[in-house]
C-alpha atoms as a PDB file:
ATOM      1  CA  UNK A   1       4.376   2.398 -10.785  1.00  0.00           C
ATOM      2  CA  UNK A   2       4.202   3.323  -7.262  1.00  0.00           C
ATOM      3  CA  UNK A   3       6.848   0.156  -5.940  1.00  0.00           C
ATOM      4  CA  UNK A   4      10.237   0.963  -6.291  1.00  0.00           C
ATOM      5  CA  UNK A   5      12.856  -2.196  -5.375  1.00  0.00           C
ATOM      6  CA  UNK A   6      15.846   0.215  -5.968  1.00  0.00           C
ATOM      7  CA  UNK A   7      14.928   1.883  -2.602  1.00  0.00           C
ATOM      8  CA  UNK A   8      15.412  -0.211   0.450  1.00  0.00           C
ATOM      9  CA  UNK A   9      14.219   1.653   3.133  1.00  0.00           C
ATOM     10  CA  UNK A  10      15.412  -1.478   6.004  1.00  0.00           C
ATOM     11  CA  UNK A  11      14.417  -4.749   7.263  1.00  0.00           C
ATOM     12  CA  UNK A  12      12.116  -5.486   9.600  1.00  0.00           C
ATOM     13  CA  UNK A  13      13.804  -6.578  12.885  1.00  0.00           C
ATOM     14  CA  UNK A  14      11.167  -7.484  15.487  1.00  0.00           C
ATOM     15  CA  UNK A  15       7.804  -6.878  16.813  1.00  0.00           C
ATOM     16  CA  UNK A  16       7.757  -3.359  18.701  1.00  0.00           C
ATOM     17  CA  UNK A  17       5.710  -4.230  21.777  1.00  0.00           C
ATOM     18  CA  UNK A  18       2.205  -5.867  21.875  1.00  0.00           C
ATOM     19  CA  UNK A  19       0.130  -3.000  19.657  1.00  0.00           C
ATOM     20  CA  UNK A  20       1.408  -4.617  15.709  1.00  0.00           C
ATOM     21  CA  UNK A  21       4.139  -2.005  15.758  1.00  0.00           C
ATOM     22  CA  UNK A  22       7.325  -3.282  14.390  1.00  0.00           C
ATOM     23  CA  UNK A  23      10.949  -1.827  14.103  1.00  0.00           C
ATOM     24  CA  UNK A  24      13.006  -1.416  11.312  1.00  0.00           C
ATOM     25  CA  UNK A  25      16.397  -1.400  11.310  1.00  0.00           C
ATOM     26  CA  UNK A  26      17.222   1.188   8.727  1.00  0.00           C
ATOM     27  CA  UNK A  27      19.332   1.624   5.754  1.00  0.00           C
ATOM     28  CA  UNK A  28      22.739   3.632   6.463  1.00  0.00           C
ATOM     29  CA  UNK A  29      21.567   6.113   3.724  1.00  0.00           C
ATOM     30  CA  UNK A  30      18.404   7.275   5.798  1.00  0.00           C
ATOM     31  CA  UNK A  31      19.460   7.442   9.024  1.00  0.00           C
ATOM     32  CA  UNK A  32      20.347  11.231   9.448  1.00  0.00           C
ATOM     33  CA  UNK A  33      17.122  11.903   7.473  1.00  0.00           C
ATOM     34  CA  UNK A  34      13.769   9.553   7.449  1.00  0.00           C
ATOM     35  CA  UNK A  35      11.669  10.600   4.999  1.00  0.00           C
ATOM     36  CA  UNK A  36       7.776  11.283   5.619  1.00  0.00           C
ATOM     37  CA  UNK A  37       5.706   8.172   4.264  1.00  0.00           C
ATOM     38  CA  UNK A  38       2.341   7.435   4.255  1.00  0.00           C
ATOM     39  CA  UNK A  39       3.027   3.677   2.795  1.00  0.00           C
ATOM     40  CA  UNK A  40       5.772   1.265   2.195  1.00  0.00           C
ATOM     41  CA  UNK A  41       5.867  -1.968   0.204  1.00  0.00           C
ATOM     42  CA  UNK A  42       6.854  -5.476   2.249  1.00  0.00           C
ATOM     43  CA  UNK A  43       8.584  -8.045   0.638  1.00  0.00           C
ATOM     44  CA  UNK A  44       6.613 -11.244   1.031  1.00  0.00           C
ATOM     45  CA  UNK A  45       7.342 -14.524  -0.708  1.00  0.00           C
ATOM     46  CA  UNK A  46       9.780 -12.436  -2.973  1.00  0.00           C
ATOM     47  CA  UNK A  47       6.515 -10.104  -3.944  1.00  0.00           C
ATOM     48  CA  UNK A  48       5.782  -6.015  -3.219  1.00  0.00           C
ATOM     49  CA  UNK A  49       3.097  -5.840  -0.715  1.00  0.00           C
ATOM     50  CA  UNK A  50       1.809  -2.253   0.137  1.00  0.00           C
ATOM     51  CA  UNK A  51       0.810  -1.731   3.950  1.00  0.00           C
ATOM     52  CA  UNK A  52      -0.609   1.855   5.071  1.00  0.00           C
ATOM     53  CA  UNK A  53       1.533   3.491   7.982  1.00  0.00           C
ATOM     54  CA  UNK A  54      -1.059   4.387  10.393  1.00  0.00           C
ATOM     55  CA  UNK A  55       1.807   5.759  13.183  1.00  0.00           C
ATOM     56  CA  UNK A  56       6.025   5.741  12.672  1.00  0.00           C
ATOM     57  CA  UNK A  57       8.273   6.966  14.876  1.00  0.00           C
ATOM     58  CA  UNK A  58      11.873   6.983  16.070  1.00  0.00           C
ATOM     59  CA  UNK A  59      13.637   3.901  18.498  1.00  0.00           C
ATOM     60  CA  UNK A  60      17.329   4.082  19.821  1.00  0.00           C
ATOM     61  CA  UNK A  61      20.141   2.938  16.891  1.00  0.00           C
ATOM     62  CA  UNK A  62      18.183   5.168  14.242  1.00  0.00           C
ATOM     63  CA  UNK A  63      16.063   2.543  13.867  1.00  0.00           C
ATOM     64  CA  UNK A  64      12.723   2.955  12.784  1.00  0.00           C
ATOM     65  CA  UNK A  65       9.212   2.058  14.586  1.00  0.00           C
ATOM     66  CA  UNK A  66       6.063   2.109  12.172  1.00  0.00           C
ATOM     67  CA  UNK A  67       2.715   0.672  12.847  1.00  0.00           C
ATOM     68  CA  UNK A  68       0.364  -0.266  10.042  1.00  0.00           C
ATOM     69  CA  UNK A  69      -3.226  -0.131   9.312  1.00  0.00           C
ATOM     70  CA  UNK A  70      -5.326  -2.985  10.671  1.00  0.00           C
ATOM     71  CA  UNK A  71      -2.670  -4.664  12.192  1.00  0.00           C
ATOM     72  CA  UNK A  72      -2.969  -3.966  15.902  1.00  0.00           C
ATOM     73  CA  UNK A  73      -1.527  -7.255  18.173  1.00  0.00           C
ATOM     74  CA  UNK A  74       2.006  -9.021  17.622  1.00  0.00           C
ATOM     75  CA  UNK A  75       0.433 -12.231  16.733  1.00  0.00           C
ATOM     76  CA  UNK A  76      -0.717 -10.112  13.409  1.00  0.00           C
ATOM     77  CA  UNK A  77       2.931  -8.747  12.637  1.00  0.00           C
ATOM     78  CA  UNK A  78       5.098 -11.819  13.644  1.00  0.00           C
ATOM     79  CA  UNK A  79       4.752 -12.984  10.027  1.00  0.00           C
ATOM     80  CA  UNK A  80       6.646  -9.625   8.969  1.00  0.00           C
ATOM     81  CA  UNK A  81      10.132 -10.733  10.702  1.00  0.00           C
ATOM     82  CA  UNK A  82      13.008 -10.411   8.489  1.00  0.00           C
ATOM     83  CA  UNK A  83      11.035  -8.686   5.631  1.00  0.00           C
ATOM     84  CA  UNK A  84      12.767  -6.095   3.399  1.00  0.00           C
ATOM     85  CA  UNK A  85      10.701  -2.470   3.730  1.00  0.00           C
ATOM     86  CA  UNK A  86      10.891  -0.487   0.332  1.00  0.00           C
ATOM     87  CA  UNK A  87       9.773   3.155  -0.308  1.00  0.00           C
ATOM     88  CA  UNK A  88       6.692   3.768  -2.471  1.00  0.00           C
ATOM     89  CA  UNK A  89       8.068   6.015  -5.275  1.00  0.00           C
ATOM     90  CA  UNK A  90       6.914   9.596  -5.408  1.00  0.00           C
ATOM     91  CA  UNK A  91       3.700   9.879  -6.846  1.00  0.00           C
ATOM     92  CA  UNK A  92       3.904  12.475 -10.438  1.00  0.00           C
ATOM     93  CA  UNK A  93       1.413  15.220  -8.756  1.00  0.00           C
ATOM     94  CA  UNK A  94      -0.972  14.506 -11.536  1.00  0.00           C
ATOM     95  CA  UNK A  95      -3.317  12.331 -10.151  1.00  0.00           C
ATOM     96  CA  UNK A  96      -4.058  13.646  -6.403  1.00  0.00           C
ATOM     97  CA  UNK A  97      -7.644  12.234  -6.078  1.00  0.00           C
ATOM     98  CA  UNK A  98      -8.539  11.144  -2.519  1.00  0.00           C
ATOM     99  CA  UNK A  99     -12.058  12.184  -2.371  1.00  0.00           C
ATOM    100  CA  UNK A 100     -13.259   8.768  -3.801  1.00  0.00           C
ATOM    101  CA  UNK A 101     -16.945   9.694  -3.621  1.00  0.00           C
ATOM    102  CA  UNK A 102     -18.637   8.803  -7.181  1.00  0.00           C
ATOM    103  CA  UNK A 103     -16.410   5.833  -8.171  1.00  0.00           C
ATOM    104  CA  UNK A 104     -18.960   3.065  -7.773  1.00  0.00           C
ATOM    105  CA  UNK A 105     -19.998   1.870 -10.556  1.00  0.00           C
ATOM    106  CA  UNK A 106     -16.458   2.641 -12.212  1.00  0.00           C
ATOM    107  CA  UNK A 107     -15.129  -0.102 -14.122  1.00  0.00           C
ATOM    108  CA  UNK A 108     -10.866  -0.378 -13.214  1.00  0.00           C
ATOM    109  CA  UNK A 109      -8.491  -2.147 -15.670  1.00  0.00           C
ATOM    110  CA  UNK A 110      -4.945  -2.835 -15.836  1.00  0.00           C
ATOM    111  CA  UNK A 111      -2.558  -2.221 -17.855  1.00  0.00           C
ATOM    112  CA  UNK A 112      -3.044  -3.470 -21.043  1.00  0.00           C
ATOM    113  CA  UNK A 113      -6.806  -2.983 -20.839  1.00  0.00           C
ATOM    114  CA  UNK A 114      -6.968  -5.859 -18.670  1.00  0.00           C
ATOM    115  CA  UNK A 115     -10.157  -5.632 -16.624  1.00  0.00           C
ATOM    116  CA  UNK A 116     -10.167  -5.713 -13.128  1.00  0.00           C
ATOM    117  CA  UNK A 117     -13.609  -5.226 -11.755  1.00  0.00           C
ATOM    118  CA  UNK A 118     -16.254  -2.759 -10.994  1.00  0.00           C
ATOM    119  CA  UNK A 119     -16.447  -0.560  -7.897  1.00  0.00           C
ATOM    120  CA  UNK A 120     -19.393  -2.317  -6.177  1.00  0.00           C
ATOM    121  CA  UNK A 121     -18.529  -0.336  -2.799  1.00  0.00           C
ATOM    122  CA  UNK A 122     -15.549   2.102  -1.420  1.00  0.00           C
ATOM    123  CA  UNK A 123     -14.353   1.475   2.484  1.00  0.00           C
ATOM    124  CA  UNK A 124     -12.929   4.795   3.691  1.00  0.00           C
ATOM    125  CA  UNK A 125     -10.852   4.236   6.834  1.00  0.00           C
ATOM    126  CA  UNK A 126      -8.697   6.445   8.016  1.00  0.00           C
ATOM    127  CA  UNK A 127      -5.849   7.337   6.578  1.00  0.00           C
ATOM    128  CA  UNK A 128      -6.751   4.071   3.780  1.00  0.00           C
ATOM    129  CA  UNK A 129      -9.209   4.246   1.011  1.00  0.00           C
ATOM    130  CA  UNK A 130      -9.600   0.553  -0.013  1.00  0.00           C
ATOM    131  CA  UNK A 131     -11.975   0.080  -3.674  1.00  0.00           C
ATOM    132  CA  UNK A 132     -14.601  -3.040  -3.263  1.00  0.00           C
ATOM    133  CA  UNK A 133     -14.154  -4.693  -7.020  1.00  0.00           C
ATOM    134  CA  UNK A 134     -16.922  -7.435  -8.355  1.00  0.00           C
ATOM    135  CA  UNK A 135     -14.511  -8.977 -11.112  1.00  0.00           C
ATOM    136  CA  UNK A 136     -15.626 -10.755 -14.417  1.00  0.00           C
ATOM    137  CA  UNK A 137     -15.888 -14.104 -12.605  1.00  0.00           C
ATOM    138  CA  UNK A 138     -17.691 -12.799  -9.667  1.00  0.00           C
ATOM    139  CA  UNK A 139     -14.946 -12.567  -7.615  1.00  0.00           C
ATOM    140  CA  UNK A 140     -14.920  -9.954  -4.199  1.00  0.00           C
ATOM    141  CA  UNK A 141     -11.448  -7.738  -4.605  1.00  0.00           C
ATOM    142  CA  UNK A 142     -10.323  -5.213  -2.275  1.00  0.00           C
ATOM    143  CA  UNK A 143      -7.474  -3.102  -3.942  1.00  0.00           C
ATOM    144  CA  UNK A 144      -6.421   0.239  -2.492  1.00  0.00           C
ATOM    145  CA  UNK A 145      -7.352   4.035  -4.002  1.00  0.00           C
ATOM    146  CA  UNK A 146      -3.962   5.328  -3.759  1.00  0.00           C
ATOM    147  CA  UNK A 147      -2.849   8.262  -6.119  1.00  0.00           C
ATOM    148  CA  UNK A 148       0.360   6.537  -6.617  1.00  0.00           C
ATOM    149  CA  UNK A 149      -1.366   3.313  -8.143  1.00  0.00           C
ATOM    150  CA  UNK A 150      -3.737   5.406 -10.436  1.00  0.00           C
ATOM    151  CA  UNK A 151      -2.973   5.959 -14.270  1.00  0.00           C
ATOM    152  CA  UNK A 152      -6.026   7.946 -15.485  1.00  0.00           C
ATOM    153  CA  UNK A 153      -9.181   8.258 -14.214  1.00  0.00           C
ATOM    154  CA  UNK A 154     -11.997   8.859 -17.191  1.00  0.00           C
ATOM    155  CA  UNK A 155     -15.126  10.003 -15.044  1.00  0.00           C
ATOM    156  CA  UNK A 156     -17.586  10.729 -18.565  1.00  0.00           C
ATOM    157  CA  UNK A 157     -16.921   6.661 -19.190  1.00  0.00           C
ATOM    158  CA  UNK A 158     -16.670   5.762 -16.067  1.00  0.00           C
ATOM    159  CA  UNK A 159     -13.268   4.598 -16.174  1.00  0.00           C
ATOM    160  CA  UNK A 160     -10.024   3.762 -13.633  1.00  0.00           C
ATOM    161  CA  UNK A 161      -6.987   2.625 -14.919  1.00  0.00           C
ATOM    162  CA  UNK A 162      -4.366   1.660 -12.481  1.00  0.00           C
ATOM    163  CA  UNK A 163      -1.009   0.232 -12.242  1.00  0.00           C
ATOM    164  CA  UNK A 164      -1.523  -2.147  -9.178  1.00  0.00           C
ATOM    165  CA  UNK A 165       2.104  -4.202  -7.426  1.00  0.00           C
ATOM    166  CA  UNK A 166       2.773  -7.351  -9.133  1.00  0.00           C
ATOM    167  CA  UNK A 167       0.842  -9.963  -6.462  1.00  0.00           C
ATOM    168  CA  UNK A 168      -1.064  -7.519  -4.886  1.00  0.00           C
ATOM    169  CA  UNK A 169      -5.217  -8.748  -6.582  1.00  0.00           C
ATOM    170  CA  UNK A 170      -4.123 -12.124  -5.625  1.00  0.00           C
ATOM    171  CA  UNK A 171      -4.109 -12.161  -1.800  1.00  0.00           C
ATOM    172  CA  UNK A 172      -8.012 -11.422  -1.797  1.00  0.00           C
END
């Protein structure tokens, strides 16, 4: 599973400015060394929540300043104050596929052979693959393509299995 809640990367402080950036005031453990992340989870309502870093950088007091995907005005981020920040846990190398060209028409389950949806359509934005699911009921869910929530992918049956955060196929 790609959430992790026994590494607390910080808290989110305040809104960094008027662009959606935010800062962080980090954990004593990483503030010689941040580590180089491409997402982080937020808690929300006591739930992991991923969020794609589109920029991060350095403020004064080691804290940290990070700016996610589509969320580009303070009105946007204000929500955010006072949420912990957790580390996505390294991904196992075995499943590096970000080319997600071919996947529609790919049914995705759950653990448990749960199914999630089909792939109706894939949104590739940068740095953010998100997978367009039409679920059993009919339902529209967006869910990420991110190595670190994929199991297995079958292509010969068409298959995804992925280990999504608990909460995360409800805020569709």
């Amino acid at each position: 599973m790609a959430y992790n809640a026994h590494i607390l990367l910080g808290n989110i402080l305040k809104a960094d400015g008027f662009d959606g950036s935010v800062t962080i005031k980090v954990e004593e453990a990483f503030r010689e060394k941040i580590p180089k992340m491409e997402s982080v989870f937020l808690e929300i309502d006591g739930k992991p929540v991923p969020f794609f870093i589109s920029e991060s950088g350095s403020t004064v007091n080691n804290n940290l300043r990070l700016k996610f995907d589509g969320y580009d005005s303070i009105e946007k981020i204000n929500e955010f104050i006072g949420c912990k920040v957790y580390l996505s846990s390294a991904g196992n190398g075995k499943n590096k596929v970000l080319n997600s060209s071919g996947f529609t028409n790919f049914n995705v389950f759950l653990p448990g052979d749960r199914l999630l949806g089909e792939v109706t359509n894939i949104i590739e934005n940068p740095g953010q693959i998100l997978l367009i699911l039409k679920s059993p009921e009919g339902k529209e869910i967006l869910i990420p393509f991110h190595e670190d929530f994929i199991v297995s992918i079958n292509k010969k049956k068409k298959l995804i299995e992925m280990d999504l955060p608990e909460g995360l196929t409800e805020i569709n």
